[in-house]
C-alpha atoms as a PDB file:
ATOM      1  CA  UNK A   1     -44.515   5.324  26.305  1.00  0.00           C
ATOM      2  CA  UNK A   2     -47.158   6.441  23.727  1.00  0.00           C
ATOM      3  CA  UNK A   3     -44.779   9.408  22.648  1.00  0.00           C
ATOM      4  CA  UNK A   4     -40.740   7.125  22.409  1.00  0.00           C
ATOM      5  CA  UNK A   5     -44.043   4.868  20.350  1.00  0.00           C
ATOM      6  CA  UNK A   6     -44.986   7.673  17.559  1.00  0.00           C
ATOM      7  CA  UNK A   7     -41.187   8.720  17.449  1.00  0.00           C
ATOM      8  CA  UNK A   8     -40.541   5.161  15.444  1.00  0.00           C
ATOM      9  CA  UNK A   9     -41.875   6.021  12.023  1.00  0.00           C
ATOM     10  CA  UNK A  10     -41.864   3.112   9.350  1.00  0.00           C
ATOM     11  CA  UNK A  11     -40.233   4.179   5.911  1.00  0.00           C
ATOM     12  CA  UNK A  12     -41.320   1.645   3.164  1.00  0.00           C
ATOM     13  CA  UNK A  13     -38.818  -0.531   1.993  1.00  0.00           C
ATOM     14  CA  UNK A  14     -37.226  -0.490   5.450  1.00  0.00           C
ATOM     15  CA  UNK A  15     -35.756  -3.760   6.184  1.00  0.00           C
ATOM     16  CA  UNK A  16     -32.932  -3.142   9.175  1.00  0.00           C
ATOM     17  CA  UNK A  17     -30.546  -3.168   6.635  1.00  0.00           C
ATOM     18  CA  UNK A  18     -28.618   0.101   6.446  1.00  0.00           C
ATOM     19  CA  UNK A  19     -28.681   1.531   2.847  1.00  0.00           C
ATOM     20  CA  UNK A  20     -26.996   4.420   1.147  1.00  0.00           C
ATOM     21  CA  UNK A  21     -29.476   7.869   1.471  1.00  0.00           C
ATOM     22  CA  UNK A  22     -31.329   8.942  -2.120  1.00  0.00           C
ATOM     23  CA  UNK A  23     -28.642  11.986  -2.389  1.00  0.00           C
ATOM     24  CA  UNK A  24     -25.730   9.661  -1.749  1.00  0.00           C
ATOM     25  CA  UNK A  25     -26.898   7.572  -4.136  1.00  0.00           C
ATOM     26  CA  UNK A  26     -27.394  10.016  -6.960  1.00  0.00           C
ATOM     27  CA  UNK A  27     -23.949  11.057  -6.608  1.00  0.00           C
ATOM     28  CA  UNK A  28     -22.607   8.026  -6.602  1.00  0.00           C
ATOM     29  CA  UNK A  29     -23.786   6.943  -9.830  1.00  0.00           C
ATOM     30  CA  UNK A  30     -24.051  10.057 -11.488  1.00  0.00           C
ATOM     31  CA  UNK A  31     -19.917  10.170 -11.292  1.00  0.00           C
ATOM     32  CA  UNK A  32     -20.676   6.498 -12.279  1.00  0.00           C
ATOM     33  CA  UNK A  33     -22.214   7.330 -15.410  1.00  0.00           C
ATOM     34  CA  UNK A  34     -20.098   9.933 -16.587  1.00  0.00           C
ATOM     35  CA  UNK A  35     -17.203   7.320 -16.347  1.00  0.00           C
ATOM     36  CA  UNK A  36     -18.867   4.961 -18.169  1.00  0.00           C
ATOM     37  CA  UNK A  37     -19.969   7.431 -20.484  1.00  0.00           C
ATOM     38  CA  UNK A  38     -16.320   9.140 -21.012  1.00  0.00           C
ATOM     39  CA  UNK A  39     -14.750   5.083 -21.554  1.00  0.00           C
ATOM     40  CA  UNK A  40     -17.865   4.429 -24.489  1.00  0.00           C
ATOM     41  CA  UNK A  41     -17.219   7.159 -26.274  1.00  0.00           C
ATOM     42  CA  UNK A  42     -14.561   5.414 -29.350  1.00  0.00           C
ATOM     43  CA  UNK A  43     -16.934   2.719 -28.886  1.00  0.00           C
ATOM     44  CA  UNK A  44     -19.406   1.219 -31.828  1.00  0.00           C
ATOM     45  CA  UNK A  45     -22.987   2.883 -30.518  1.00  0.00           C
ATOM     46  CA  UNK A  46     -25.314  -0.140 -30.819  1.00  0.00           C
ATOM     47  CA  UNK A  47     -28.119   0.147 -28.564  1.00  0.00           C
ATOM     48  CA  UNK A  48     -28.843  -3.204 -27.184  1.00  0.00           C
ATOM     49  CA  UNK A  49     -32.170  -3.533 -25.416  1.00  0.00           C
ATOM     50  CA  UNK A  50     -32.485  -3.603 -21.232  1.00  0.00           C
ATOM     51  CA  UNK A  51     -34.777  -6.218 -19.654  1.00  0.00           C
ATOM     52  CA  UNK A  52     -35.461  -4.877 -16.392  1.00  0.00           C
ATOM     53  CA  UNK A  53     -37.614  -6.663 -13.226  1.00  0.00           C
ATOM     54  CA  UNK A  54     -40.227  -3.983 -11.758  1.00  0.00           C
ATOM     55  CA  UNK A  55     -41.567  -4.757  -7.905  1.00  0.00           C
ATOM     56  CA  UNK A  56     -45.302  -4.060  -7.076  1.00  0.00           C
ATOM     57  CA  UNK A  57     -45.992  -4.322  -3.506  1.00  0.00           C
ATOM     58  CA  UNK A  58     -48.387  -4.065  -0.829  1.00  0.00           C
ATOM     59  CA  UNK A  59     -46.479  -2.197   2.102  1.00  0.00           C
ATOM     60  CA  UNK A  60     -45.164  -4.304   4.744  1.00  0.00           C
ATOM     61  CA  UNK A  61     -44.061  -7.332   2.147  1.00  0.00           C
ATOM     62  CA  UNK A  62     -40.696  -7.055   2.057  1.00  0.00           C
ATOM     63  CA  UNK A  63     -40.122  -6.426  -1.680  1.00  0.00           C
ATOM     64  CA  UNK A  64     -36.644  -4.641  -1.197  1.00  0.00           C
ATOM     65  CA  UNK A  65     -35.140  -7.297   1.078  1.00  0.00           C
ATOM     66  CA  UNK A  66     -35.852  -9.570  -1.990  1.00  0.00           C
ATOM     67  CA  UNK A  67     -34.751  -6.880  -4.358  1.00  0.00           C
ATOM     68  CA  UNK A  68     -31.713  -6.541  -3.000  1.00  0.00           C
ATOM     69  CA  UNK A  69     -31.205 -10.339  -3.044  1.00  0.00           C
ATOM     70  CA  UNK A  70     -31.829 -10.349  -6.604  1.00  0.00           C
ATOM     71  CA  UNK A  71     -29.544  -7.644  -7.394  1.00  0.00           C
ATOM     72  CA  UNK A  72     -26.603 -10.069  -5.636  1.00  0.00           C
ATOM     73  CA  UNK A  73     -27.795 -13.052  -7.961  1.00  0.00           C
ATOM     74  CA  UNK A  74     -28.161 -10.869 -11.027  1.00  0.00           C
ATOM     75  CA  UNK A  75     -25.733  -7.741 -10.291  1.00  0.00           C
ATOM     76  CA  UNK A  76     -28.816  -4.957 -11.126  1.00  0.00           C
ATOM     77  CA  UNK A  77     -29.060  -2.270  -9.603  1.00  0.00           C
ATOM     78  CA  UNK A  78     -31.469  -1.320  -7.263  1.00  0.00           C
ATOM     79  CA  UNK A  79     -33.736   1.535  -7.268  1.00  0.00           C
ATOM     80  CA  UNK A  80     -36.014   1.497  -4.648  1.00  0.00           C
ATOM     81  CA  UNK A  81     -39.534   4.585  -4.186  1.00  0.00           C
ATOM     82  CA  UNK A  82     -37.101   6.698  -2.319  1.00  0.00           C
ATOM     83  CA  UNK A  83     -34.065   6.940  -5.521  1.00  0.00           C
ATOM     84  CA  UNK A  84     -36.982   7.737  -7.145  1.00  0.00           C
ATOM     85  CA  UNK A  85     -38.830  10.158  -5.389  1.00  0.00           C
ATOM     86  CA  UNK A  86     -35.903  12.151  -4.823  1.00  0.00           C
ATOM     87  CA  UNK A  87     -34.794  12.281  -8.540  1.00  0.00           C
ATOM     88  CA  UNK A  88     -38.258  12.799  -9.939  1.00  0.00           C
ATOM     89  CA  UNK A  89     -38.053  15.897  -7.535  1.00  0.00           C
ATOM     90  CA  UNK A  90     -34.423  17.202  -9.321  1.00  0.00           C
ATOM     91  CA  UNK A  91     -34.737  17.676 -12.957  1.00  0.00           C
ATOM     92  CA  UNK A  92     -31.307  18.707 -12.958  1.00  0.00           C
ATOM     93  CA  UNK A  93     -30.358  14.879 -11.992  1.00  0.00           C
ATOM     94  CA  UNK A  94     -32.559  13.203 -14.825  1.00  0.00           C
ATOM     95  CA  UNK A  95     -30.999  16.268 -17.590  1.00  0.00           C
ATOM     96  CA  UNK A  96     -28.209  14.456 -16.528  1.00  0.00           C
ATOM     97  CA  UNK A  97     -28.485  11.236 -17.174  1.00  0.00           C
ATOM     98  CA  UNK A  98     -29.762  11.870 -20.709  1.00  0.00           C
ATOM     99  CA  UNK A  99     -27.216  14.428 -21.416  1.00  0.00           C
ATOM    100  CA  UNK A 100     -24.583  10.931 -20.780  1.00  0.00           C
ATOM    101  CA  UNK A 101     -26.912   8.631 -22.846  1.00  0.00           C
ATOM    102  CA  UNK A 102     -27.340  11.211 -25.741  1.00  0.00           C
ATOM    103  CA  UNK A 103     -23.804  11.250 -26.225  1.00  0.00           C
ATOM    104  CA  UNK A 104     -24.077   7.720 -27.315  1.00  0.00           C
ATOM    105  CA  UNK A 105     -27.498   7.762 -28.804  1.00  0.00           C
ATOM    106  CA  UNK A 106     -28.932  11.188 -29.890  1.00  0.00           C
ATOM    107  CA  UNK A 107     -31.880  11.798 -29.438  1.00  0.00           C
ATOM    108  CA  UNK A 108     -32.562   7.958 -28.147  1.00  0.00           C
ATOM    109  CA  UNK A 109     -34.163   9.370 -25.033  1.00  0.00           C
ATOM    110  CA  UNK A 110     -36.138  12.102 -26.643  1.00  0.00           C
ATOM    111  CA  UNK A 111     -37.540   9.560 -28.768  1.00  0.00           C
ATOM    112  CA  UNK A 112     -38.536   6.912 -26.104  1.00  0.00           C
ATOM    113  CA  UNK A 113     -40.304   9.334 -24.278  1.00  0.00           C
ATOM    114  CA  UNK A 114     -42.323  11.298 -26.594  1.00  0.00           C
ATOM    115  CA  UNK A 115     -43.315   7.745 -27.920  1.00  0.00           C
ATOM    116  CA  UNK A 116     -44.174   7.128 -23.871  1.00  0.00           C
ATOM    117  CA  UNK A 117     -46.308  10.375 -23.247  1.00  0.00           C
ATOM    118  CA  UNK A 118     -48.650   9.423 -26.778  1.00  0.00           C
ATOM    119  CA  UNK A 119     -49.166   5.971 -25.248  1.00  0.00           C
ATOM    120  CA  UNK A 120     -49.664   6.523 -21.705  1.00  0.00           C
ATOM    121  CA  UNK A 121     -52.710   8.851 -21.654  1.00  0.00           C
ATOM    122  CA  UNK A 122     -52.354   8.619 -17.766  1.00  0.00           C
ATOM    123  CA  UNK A 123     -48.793  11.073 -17.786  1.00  0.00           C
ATOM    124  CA  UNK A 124     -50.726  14.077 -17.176  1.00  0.00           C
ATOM    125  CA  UNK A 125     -49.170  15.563 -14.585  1.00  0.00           C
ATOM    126  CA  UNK A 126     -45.994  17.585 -14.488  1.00  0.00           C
ATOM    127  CA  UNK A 127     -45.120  15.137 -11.248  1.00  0.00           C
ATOM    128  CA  UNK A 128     -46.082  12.304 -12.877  1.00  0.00           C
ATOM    129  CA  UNK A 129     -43.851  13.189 -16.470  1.00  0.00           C
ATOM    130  CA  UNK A 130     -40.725  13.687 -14.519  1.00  0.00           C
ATOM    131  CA  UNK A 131     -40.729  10.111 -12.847  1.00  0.00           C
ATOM    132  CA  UNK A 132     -41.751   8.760 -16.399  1.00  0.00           C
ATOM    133  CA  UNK A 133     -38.729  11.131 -17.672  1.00  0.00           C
ATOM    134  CA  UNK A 134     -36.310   9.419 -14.508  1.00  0.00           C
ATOM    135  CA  UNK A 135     -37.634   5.868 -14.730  1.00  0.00           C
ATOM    136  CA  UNK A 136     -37.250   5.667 -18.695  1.00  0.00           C
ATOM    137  CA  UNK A 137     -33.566   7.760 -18.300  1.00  0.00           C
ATOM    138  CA  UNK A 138     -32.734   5.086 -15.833  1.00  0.00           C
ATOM    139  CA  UNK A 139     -33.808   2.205 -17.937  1.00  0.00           C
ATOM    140  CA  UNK A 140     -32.227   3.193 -20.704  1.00  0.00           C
ATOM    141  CA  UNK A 141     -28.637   2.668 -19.274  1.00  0.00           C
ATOM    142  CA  UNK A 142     -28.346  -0.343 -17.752  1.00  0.00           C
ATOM    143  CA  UNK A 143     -30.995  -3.029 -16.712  1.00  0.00           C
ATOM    144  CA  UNK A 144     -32.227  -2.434 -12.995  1.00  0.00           C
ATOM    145  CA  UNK A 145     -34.483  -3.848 -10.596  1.00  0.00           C
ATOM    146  CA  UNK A 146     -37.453  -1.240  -9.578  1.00  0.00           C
ATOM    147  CA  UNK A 147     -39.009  -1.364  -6.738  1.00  0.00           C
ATOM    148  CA  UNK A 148     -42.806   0.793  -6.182  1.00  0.00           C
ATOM    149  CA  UNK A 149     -43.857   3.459  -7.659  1.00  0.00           C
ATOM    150  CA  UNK A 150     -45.584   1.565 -10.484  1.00  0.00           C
ATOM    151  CA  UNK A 151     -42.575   1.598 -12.927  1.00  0.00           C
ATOM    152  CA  UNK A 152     -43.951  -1.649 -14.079  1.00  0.00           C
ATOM    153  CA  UNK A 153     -47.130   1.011 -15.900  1.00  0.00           C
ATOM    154  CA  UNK A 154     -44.051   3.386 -17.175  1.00  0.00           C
ATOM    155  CA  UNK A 155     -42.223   0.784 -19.102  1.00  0.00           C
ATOM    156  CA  UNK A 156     -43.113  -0.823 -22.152  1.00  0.00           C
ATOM    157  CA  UNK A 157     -44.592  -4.242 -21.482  1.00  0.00           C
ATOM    158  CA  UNK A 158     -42.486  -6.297 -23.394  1.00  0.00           C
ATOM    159  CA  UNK A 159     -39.215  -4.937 -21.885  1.00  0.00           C
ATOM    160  CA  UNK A 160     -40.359  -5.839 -17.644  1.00  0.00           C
ATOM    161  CA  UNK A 161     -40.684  -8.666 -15.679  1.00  0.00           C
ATOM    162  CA  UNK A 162     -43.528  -7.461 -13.567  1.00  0.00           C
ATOM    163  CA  UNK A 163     -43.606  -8.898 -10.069  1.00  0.00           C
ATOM    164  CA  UNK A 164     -46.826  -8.230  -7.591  1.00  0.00           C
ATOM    165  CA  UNK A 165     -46.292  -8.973  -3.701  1.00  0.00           C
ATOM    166  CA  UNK A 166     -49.285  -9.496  -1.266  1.00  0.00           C
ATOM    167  CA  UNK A 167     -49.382 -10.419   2.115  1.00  0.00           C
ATOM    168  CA  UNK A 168     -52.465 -10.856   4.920  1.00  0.00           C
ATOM    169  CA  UNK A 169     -52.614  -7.613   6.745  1.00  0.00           C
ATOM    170  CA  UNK A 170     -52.096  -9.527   9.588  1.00  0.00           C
ATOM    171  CA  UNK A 171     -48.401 -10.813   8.512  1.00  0.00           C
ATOM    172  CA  UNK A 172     -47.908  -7.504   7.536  1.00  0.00           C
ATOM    173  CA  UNK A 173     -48.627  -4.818  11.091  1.00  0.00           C
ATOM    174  CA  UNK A 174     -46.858  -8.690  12.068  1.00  0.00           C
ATOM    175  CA  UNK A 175     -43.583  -7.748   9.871  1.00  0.00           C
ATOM    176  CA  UNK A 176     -43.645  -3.701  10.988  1.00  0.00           C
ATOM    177  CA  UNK A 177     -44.089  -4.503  14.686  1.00  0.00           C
ATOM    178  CA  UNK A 178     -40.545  -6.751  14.415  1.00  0.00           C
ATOM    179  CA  UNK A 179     -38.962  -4.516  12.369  1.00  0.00           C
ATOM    180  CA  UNK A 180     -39.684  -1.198  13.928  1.00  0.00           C
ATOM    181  CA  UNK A 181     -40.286  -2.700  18.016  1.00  0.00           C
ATOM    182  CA  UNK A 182     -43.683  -1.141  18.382  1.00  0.00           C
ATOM    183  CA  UNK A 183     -46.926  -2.694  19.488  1.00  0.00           C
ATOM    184  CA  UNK A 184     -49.481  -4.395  17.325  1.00  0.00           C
ATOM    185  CA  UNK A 185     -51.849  -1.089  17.489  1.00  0.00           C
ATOM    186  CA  UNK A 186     -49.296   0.904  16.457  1.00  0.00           C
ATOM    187  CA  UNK A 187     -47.848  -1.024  13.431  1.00  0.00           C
ATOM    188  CA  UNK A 188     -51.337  -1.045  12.428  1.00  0.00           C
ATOM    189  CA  UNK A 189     -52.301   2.460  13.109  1.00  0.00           C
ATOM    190  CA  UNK A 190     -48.798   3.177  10.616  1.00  0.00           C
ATOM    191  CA  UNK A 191     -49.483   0.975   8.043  1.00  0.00           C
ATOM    192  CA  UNK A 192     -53.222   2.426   7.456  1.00  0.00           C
ATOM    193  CA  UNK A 193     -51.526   5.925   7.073  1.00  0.00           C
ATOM    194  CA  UNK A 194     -48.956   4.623   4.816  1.00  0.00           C
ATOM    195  CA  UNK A 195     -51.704   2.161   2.582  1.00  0.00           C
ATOM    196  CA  UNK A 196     -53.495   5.336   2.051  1.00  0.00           C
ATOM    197  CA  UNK A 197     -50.519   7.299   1.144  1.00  0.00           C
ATOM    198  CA  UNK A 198     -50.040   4.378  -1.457  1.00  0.00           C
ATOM    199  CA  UNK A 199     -53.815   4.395  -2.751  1.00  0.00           C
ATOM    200  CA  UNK A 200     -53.421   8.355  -3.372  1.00  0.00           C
ATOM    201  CA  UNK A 201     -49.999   8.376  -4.998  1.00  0.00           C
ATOM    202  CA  UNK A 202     -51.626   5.345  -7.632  1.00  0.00           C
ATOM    203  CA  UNK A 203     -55.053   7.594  -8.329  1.00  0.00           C
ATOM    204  CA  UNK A 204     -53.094  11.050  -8.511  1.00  0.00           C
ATOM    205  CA  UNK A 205     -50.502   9.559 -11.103  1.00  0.00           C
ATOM    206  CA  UNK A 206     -52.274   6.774 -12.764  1.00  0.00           C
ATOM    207  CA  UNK A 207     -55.739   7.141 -12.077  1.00  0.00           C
ATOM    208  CA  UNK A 208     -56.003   3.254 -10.518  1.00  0.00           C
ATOM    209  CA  UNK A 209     -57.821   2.212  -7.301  1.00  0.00           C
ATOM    210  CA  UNK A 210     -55.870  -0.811  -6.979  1.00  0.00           C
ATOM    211  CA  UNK A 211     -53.324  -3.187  -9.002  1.00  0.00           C
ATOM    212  CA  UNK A 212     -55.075  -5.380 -11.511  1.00  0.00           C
ATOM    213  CA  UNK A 213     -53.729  -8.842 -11.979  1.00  0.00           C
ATOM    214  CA  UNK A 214     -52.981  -8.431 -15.335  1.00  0.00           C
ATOM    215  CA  UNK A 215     -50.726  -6.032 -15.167  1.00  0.00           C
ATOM    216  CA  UNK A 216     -48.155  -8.807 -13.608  1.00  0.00           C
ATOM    217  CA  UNK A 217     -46.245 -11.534 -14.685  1.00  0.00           C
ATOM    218  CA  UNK A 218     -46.277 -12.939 -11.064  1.00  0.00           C
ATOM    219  CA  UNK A 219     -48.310 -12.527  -7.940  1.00  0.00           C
ATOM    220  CA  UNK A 220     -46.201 -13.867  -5.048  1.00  0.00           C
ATOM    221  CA  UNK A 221     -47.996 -14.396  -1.746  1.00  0.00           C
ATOM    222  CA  UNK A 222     -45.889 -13.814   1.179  1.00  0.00           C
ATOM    223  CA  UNK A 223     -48.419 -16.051   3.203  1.00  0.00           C
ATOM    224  CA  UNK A 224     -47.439 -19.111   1.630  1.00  0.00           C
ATOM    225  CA  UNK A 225     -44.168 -18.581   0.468  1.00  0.00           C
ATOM    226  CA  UNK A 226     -42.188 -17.134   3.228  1.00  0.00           C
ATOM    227  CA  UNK A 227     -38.181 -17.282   2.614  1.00  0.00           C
ATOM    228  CA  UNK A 228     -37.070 -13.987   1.140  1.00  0.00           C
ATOM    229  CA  UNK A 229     -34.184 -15.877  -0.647  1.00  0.00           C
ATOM    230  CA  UNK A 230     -36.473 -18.089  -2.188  1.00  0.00           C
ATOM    231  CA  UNK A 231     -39.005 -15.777  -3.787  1.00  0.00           C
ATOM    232  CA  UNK A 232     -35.877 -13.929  -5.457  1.00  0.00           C
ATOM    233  CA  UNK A 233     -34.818 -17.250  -7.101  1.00  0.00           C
ATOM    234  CA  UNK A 234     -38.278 -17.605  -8.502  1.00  0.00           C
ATOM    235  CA  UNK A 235     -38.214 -14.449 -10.072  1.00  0.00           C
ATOM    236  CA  UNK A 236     -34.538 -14.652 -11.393  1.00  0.00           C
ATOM    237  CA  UNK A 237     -36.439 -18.106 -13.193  1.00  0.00           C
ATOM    238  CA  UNK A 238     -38.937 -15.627 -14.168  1.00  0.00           C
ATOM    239  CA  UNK A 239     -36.987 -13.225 -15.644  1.00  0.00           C
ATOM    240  CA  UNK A 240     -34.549 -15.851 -17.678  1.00  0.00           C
ATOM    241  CA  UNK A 241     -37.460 -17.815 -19.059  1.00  0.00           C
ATOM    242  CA  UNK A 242     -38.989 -14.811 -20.598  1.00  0.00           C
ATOM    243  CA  UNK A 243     -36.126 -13.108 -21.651  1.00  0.00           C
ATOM    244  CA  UNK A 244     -33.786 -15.860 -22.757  1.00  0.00           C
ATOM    245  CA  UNK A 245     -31.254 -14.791 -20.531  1.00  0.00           C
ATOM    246  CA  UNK A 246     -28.806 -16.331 -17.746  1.00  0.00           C
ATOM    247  CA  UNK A 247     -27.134 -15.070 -14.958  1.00  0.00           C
END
């Protein structure tokens, strides 16, 4: 029993709904974006500024079952820790991207992210420059919802909607043990592994211990405010309010 037990391995951001793989994705949109890109080319290049919603989460809160219910209200797209893990890993993919958007704005990108690597002291890495490099190419095309991987420190400030979710650690090994049909030792066994996994990633790349409450615009506790539905029409209030935008 204890080995079928082990062979269930939670993935954050796991919901039970079946998504597209990282790789998939990246094709997808990268033919995506070259359409777009060929179409905008006799067009007048005005670059209009993206408002984008960023997703901080404590493991086990379900922040991409209410990202992806936000992206239905709002049509953003979704790019959840593992889009970004896997293009912060290809430079080729990113070289991409700005290769489209330079055709339209030269030098834009170049621009946006020297500016980024002279304020954020905390890019030191080569690791941690890439996903800077992905998660500012990204944001430059199109406004998208983010979810982990602290894109909310990337950005600039004004230009997020930054959304914290917490939840007891008990409703939390409570959500894995549903979602992956494990026992209550073993959800919590997983989500130590993966909390420290998440406490590493944040010191390695931005030298934090923890999220600070004023990095956010909201802190949403899953505790008291259960309905996954609900929570994303709070933040699509959110986001209008302080951007002066509808849906």
């Amino acid at each position: 029993m204890n080995e079928s037990l082990s062979k269930k391995v939670y993935e954050p951001g796991y919901y039970g709904k079946k998504r597209l793989s990282a790789s998939a994705w990246a094709d997808i949109y990268a033919r995506k974006w070259e359409k777009e890109n060929a179409d905008r080319k006799n067009e007048e290049r005005e670059s209009a500024p993206h408002f984008h919603i960023c997703f901080s989460r404590q493991i086990g809160a379900g922040a991409l079952e209410i990202a992806d219910l936000l992206s239905e209200h709002t049509s953003f797209h979704v790019i959840d820790r593992e889009i970004l893990e896997y293009m912060a890993k290809d430079a080729n993919i990113t070289e991409k991207m700005i290769e489209f958007y330079d055709e339209r704005y030269p030098g834009r990108i170049s621009e946006l992210f020297s500016m980024l690597i002279s304020e954020k002291t905390f890019l030191k890495s080569d690791y941690a420059r890439q996903l800077a490099e992905t998660v500012t190419a990204l944001a430059e095309i199109e406004p998208t919802i983010f979810v982990g991987r602290g894109t909310h420190l990337i950005l600039p400030r004004e230009s997020v909607l930054a959304v914290r979710l917490i939840c007891s650690r008990e409703n939390r090994v409570h959500r894995l043990k549903e979602l992956m049909k494990i026992d209550a030792a073993e959800a919590e066994r997983q989500l130590k592994v993966i909390d420290n996994e998440q406490q590493k990633f944040f010191q390695s790349v931005y030298q934090k211990k923890e999220a600070v409450k004023d990095e956010f615009d909201l802190i949403i506790n899953r505790d008291h405010i259960k309905d996954a539905s609900h929570i994303a029409q709070i933040v699509a209030c959110a986001f209008e309010r302080k951007f002066n935008q509808t849906f």
